[in-house]
N, C-alpha and C. Protein backbone atom coordinates (compact mmCIF):
# COMPACT_ATOMS: atom_id res chain seq x y z
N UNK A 1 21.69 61.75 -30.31
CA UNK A 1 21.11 62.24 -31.56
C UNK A 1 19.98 61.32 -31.99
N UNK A 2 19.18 61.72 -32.60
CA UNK A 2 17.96 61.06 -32.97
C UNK A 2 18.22 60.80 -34.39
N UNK A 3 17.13 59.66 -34.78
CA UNK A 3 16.95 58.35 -36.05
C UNK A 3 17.15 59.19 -37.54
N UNK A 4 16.89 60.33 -37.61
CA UNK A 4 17.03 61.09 -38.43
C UNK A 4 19.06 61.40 -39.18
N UNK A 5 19.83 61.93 -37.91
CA UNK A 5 21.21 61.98 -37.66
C UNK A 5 21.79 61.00 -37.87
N UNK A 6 20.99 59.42 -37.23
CA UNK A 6 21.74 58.24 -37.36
C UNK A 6 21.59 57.74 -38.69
N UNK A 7 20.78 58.05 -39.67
CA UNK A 7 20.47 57.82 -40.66
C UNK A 7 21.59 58.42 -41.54
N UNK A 8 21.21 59.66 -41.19
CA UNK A 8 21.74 60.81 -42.31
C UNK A 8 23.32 60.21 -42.26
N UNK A 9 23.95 60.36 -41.00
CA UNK A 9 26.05 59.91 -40.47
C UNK A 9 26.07 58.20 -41.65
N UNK A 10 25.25 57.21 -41.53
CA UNK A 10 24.94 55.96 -41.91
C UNK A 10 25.43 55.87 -42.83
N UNK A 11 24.67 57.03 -44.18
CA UNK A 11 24.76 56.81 -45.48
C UNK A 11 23.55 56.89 -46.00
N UNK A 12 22.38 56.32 -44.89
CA UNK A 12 21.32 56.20 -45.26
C UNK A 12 19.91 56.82 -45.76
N UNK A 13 19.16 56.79 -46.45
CA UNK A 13 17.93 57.66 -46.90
C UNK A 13 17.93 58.69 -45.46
N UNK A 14 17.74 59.78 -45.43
CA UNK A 14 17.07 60.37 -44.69
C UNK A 14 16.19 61.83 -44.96
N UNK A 15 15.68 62.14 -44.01
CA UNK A 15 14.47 63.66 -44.25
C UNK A 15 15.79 65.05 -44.17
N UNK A 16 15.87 65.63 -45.12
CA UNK A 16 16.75 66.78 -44.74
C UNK A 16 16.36 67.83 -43.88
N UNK A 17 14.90 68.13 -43.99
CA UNK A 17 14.47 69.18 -43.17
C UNK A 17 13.76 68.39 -41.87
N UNK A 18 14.39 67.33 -41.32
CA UNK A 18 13.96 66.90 -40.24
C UNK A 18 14.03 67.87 -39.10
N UNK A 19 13.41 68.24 -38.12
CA UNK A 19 13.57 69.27 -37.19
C UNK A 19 14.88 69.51 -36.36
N UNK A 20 15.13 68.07 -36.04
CA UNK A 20 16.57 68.12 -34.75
C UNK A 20 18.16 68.43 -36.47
N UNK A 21 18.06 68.08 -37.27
CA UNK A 21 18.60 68.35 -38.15
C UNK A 21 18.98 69.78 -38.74
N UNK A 22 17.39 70.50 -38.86
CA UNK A 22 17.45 71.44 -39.04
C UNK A 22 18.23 72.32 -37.90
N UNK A 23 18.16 72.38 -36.87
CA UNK A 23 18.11 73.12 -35.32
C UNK A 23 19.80 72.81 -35.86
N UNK A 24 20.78 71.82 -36.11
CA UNK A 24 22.09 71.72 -36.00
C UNK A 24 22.65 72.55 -36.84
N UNK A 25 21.82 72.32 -38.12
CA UNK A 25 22.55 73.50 -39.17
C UNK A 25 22.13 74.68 -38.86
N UNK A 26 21.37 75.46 -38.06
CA UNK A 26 20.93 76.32 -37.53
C UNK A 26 21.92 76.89 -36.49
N UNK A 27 22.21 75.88 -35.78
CA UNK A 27 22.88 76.11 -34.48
C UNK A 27 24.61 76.64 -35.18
N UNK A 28 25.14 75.63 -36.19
CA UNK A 28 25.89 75.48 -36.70
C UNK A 28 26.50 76.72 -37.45
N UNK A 29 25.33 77.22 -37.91
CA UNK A 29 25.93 78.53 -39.32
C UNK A 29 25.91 79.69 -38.05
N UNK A 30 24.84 79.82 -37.03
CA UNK A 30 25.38 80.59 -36.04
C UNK A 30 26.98 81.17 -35.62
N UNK A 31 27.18 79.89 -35.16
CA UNK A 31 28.91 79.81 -34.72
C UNK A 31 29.48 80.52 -35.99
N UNK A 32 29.20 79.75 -37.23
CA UNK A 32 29.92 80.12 -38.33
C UNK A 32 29.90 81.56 -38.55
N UNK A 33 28.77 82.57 -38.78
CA UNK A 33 28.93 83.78 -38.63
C UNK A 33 29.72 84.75 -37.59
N UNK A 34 30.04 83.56 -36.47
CA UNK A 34 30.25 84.74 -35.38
C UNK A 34 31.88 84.47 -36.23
N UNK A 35 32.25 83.27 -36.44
CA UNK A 35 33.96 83.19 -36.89
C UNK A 35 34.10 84.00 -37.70
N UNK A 36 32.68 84.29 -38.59
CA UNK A 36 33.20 85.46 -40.04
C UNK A 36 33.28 86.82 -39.67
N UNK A 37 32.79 86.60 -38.58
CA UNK A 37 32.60 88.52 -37.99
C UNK A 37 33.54 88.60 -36.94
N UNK A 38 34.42 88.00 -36.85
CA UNK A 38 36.15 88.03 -35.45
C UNK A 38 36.94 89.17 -36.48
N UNK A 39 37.73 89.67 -35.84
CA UNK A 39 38.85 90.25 -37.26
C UNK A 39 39.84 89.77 -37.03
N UNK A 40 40.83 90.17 -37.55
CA UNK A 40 41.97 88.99 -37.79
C UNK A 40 42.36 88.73 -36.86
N UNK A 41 43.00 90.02 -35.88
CA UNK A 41 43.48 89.39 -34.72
C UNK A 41 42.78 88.71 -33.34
N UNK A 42 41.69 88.35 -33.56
CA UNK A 42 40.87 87.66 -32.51
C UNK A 42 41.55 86.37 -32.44
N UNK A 43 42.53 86.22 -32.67
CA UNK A 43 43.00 84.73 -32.88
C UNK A 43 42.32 83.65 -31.72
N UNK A 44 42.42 84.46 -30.40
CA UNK A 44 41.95 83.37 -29.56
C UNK A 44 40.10 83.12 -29.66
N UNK A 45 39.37 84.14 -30.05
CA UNK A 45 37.63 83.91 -30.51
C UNK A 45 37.82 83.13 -31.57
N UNK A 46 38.14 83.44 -32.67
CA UNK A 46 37.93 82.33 -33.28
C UNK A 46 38.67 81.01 -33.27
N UNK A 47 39.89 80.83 -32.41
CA UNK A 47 40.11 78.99 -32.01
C UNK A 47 38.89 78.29 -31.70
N UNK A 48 38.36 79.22 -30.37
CA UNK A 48 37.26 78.69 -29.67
C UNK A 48 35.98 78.58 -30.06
N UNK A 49 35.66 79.41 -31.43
CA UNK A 49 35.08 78.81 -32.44
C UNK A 49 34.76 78.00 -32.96
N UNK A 50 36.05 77.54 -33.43
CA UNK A 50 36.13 76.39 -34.64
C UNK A 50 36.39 75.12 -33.44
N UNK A 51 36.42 75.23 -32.15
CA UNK A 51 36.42 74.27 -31.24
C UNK A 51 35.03 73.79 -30.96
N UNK A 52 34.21 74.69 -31.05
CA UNK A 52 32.81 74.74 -30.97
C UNK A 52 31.92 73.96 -32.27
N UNK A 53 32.00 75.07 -33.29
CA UNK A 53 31.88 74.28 -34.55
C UNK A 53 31.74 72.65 -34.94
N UNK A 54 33.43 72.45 -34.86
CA UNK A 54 33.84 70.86 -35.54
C UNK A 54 33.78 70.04 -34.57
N UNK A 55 33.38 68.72 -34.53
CA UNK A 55 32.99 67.58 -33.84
C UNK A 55 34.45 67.35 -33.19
N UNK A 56 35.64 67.42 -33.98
CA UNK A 56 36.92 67.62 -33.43
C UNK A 56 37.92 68.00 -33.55
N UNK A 57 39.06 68.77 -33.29
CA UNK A 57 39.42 69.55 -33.53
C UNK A 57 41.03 69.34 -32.22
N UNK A 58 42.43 68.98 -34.11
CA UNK A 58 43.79 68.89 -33.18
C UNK A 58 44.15 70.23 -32.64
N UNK A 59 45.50 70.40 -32.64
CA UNK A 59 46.55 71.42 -31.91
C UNK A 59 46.41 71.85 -33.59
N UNK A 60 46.79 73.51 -33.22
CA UNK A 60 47.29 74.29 -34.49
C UNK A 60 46.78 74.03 -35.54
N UNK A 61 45.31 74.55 -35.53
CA UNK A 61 44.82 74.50 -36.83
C UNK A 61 44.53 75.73 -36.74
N UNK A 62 44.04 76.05 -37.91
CA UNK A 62 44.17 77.58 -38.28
C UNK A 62 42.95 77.60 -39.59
N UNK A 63 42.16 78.52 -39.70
CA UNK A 63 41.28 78.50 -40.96
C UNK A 63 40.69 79.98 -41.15
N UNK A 64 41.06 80.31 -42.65
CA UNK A 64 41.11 82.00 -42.85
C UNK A 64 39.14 81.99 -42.97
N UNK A 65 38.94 83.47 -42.93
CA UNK A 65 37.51 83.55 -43.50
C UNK A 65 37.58 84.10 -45.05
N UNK A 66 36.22 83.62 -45.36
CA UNK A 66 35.19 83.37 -44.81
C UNK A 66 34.67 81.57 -44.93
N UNK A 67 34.12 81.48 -43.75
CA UNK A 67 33.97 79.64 -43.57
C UNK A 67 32.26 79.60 -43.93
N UNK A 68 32.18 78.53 -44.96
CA UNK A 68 30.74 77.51 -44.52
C UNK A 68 30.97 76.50 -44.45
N UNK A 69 29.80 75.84 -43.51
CA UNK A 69 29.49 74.56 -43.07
C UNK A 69 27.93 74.44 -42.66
N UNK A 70 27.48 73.17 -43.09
CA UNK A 70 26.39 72.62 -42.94
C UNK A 70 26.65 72.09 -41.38
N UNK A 71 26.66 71.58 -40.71
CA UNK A 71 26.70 70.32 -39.36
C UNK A 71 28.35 70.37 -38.78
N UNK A 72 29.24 70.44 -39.28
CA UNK A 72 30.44 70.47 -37.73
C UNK A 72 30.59 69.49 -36.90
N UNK A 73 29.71 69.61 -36.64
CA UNK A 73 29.83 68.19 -35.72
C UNK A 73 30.06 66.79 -36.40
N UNK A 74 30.35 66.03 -37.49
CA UNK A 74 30.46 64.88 -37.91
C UNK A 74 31.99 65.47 -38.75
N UNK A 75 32.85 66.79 -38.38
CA UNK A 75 33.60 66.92 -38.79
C UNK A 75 35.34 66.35 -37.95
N UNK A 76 36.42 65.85 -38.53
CA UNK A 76 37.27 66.10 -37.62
C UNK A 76 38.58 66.25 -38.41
N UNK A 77 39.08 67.67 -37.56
CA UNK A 77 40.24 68.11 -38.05
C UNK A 77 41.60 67.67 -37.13
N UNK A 78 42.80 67.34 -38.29
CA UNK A 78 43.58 66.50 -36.88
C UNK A 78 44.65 68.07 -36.33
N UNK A 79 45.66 67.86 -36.49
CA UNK A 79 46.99 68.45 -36.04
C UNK A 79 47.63 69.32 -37.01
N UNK A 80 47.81 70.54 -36.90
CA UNK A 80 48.29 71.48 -37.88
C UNK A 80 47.77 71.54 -39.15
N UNK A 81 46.55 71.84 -39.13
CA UNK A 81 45.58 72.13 -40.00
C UNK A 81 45.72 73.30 -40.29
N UNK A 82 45.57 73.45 -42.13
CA UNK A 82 45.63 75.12 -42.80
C UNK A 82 44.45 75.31 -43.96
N UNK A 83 43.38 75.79 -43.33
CA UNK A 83 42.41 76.30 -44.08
C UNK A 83 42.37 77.65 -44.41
N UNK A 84 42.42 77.68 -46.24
CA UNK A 84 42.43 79.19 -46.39
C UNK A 84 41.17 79.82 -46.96
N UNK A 85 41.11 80.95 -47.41
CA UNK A 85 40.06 81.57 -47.86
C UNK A 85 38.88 80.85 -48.50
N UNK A 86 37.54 81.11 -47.94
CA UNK A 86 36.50 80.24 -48.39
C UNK A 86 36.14 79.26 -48.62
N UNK A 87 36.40 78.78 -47.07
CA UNK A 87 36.41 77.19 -47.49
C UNK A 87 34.84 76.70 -47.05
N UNK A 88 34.03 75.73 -48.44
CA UNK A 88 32.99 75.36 -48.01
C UNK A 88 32.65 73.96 -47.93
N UNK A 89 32.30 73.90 -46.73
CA UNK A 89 31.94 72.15 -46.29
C UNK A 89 30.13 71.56 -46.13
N UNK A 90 30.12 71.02 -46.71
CA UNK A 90 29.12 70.19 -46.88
C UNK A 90 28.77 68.67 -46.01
N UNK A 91 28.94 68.86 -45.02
CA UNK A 91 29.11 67.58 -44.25
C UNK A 91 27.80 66.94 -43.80
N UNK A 92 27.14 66.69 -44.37
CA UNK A 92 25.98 65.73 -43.06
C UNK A 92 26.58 64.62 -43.52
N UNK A 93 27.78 64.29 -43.67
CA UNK A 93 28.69 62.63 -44.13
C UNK A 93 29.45 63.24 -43.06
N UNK A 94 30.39 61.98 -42.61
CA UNK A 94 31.73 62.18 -41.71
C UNK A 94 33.40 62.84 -42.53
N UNK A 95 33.38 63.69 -42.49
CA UNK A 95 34.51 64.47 -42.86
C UNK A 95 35.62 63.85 -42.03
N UNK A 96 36.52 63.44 -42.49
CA UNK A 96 38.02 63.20 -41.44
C UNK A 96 39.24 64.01 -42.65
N UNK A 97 39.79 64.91 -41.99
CA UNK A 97 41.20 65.67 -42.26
C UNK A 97 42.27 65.40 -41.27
N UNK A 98 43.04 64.90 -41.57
CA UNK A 98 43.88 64.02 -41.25
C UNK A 98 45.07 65.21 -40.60
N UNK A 99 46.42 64.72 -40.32
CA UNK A 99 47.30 65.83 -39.75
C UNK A 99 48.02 66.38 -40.92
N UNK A 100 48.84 67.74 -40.80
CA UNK A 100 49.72 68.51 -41.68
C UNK A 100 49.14 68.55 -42.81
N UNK A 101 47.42 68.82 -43.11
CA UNK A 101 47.20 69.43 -44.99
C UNK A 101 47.24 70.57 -44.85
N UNK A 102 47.13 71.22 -46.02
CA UNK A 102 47.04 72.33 -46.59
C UNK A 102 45.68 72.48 -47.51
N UNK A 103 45.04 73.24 -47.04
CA UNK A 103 43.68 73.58 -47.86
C UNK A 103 43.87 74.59 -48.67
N UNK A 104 44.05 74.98 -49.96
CA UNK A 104 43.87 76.21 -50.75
C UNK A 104 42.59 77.01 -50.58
N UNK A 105 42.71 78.34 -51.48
CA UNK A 105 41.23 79.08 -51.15
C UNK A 105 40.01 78.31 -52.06
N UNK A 106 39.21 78.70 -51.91
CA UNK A 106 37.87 78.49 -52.51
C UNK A 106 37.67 76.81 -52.74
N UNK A 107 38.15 75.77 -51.99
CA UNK A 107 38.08 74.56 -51.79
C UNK A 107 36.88 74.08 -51.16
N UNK A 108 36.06 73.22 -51.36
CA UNK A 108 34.41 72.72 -51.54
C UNK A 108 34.91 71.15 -51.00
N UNK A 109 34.08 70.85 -50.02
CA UNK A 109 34.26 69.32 -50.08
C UNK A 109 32.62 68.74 -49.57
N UNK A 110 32.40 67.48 -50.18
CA UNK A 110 31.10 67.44 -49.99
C UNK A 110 30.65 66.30 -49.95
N UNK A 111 29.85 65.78 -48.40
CA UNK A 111 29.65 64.57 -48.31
C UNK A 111 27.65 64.15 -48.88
N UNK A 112 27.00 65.25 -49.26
CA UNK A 112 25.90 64.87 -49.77
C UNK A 112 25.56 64.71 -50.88
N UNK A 113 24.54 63.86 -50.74
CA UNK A 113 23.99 63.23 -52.16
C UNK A 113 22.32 63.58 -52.34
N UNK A 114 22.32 63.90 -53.22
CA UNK A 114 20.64 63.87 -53.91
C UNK A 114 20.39 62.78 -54.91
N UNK A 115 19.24 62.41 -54.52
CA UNK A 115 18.81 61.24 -55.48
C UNK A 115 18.30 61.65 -56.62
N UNK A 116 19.02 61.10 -58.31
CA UNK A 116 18.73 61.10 -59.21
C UNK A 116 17.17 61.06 -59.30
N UNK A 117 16.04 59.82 -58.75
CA UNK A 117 14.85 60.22 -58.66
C UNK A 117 14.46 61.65 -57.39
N UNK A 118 13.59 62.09 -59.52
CA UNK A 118 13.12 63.42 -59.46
C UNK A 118 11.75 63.76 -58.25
N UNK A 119 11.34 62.05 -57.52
CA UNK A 119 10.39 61.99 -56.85
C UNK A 119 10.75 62.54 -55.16
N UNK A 120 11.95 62.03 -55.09
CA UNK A 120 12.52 61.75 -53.56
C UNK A 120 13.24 62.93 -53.41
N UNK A 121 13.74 63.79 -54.69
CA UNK A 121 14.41 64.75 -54.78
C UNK A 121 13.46 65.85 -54.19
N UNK A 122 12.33 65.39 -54.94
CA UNK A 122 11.53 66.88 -54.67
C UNK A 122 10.82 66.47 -52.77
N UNK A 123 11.14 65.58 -52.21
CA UNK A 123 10.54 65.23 -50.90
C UNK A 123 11.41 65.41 -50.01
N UNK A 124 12.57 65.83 -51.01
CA UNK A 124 13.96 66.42 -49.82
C UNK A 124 14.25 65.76 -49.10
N UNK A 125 15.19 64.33 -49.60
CA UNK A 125 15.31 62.52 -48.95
C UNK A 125 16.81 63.16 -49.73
N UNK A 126 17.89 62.38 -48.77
CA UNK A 126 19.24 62.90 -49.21
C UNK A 126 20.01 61.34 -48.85
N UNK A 127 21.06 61.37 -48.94
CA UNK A 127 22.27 60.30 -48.07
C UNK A 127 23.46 61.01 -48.50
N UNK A 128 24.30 60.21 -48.05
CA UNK A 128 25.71 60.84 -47.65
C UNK A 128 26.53 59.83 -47.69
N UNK A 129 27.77 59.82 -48.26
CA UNK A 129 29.06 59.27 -48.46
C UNK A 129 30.00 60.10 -47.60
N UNK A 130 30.86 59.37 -46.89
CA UNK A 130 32.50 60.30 -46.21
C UNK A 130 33.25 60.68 -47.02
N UNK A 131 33.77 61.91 -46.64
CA UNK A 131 35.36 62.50 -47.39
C UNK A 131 36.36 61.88 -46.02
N UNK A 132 37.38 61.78 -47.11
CA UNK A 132 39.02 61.44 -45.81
C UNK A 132 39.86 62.02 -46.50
N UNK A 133 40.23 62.79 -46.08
CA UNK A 133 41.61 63.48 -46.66
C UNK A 133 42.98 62.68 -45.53
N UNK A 134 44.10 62.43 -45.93
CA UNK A 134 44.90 61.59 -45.26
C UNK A 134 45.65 62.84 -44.27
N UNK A 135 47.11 62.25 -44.07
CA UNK A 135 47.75 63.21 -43.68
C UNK A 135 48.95 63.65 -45.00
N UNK A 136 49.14 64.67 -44.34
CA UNK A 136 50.46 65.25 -45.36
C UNK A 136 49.51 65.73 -46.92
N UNK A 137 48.52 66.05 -46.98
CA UNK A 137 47.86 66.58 -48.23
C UNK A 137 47.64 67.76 -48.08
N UNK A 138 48.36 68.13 -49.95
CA UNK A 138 48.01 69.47 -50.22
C UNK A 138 46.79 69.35 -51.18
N UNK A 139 45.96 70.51 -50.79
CA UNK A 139 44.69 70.20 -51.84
C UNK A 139 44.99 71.53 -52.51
N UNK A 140 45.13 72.09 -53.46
CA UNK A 140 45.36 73.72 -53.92
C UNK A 140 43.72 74.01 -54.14
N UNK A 141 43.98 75.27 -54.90
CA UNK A 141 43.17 76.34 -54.86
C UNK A 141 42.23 75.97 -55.76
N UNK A 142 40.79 76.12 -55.39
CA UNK A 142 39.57 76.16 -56.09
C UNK A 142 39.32 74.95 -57.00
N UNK A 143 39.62 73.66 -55.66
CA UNK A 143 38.79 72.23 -56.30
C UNK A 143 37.85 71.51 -55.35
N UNK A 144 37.11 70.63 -56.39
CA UNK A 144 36.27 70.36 -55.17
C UNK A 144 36.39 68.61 -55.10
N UNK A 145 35.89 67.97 -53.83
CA UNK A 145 36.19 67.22 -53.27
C UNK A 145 34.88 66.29 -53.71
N UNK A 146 34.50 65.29 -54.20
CA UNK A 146 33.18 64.85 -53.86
C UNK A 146 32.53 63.98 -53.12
N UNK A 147 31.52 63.05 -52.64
CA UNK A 147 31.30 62.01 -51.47
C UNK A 147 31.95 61.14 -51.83
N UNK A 148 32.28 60.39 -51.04
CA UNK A 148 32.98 59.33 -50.65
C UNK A 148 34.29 58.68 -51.51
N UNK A 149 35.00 59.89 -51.60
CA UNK A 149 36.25 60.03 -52.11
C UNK A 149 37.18 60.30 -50.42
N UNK A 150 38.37 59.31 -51.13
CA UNK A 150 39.26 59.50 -50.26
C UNK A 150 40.71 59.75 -50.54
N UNK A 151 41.58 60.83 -49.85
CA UNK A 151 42.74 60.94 -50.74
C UNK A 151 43.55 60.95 -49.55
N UNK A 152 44.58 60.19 -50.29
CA UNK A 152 45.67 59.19 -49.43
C UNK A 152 46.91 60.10 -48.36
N UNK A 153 47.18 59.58 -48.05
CA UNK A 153 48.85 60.40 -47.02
C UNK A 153 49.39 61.07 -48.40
N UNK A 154 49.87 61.99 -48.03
CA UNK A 154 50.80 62.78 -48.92
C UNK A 154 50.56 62.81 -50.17
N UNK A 155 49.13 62.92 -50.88
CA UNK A 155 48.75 63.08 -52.26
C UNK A 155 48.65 64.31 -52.28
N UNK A 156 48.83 65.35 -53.61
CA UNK A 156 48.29 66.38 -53.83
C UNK A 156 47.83 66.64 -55.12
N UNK A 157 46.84 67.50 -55.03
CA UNK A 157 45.59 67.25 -55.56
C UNK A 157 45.64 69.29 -56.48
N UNK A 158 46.20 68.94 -57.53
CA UNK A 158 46.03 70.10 -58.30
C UNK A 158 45.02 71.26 -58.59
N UNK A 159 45.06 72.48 -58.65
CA UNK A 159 44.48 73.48 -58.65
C UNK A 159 43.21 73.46 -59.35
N UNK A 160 42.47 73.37 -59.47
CA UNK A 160 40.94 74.17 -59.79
C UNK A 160 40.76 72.42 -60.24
N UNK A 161 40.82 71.43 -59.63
CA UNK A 161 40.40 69.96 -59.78
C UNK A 161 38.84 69.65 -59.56
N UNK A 162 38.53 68.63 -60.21
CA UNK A 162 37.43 68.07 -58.81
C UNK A 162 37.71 66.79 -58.97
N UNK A 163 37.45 66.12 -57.89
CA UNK A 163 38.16 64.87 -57.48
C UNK A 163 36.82 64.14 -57.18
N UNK A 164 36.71 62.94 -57.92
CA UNK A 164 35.37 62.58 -58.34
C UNK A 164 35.64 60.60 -57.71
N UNK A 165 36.43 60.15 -57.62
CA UNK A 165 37.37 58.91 -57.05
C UNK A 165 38.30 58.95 -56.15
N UNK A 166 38.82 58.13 -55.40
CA UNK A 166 39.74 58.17 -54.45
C UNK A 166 41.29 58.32 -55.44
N UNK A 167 42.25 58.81 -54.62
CA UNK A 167 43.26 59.23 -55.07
C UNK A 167 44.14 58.39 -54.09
N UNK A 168 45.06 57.88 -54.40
CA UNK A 168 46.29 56.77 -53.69
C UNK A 168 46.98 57.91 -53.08
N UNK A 169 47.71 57.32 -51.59
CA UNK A 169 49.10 57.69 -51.41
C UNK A 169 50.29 58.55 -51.66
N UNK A 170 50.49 59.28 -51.88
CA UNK A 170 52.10 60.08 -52.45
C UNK A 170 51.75 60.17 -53.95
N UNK A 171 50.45 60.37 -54.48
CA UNK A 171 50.30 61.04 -55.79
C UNK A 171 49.93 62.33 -56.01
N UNK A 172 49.96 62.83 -57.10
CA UNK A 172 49.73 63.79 -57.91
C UNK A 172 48.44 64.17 -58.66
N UNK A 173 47.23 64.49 -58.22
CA UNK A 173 46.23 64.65 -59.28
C UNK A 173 45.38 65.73 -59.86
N UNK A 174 45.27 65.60 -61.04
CA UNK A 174 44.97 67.32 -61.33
C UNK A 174 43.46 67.59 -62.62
N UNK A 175 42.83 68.23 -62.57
CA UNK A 175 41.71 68.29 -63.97
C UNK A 175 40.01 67.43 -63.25
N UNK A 176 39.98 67.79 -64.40
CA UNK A 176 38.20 67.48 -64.25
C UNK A 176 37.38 66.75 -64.91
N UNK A 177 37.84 65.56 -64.47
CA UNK A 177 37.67 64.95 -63.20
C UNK A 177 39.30 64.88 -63.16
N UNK A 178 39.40 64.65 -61.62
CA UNK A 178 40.85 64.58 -60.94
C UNK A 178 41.77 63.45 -61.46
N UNK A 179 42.72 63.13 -62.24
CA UNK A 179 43.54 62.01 -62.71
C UNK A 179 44.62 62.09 -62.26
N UNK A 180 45.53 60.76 -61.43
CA UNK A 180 46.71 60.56 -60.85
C UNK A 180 47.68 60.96 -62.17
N UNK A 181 48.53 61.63 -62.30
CA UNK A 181 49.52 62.10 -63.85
C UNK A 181 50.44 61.46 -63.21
N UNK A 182 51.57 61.54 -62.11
CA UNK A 182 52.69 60.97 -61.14
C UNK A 182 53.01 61.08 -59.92
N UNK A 183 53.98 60.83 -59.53
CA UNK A 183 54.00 60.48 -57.95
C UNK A 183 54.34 62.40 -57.62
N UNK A 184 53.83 62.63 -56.37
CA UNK A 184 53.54 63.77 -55.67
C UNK A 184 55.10 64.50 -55.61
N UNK A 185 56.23 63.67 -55.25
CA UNK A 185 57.40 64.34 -55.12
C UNK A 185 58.21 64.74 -56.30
């Protein structure tokens, strides 16, 4: 990958509409349409899909339509993965989903950043923070995730949230912005 990619994965300033950049999210939403246009029972087209798609990809994952994604490739999904309805990813950051979550519908996670200056903004200069979701997380329905938040083994993360800080271990967090209330069990 070229200085642009290594930049962008880094954290670092980079050009969004750089060419080899562009061509990935290009290449990328491709795949993605063909997964939205399988019907249900294509089960085996769209595995080989989302094998295609994500940078990596465990045993038994599973993800309903309809999917977006920016890049795929800086994504990795581990082992018995459950993505449901509309799930949208934002990755030119490194996404890691860990083994046994549960994704609710309309769940957003997002590793880019725009710069507050209105100068660099308008020159379309971005960076990127990682998401980590652990293992054993439930994220419910219609919250969103933001850069470089990380949420721990077995936290779950309440319905229509956005999760704006990292979240510990075997907690509970819910609202907007996302607040630990008690332990997950």
């Amino acid at each position: 990958m070229g200085a642009a990619f290594e930049a962008m994965v880094e954290g670092r300033e980079y050009w969004i509409n750089d060419a080899e950049l562009v061509e990935i999210r290009y290449c990328t939403r491709d795949r993605v349409d063909q997964f939205n246009q399988c019907g249900a029972r294509e089960v085996s087209q769209k595995s080989t899909l989302i094998r295609e798609i994500f940078g990596k990809v465990g045993d038994d994952v599973h993800i309903e339509k309809p999917l977006r994604v920016d890049y795929g490739c800086t994504t990795t999904l581990g082992n018995h993965v459950f993505i449901n309805f509309n799930f949208t990813l934002l990755d030119p950051g490194f996404v890691t989903i860990g083994d046994h979550v549960f994704i609710g519908p309309n769940v957003s996670l997002y590793t880019a950043l725009h710069p507050m200056d209105a100068g660099k903004r308008g020159r379309h200069i971005g960076t990127t923070l990682p998401v980590t979701i652990g293992n054993h997380v439930w994220i419910a329905g219609n919250v969103t995730v933001l850069p470089g938040v990380t949420i721990g083994d077995g936290a779950v993360i309440g319905a229509g949230s956005v999760v704006t800080k990292d979240i510990p271990a075997g907690m509970l967090a819910v609202g907007n912005p996302a607040r630990v209330i008690r332990k997950a069990d």
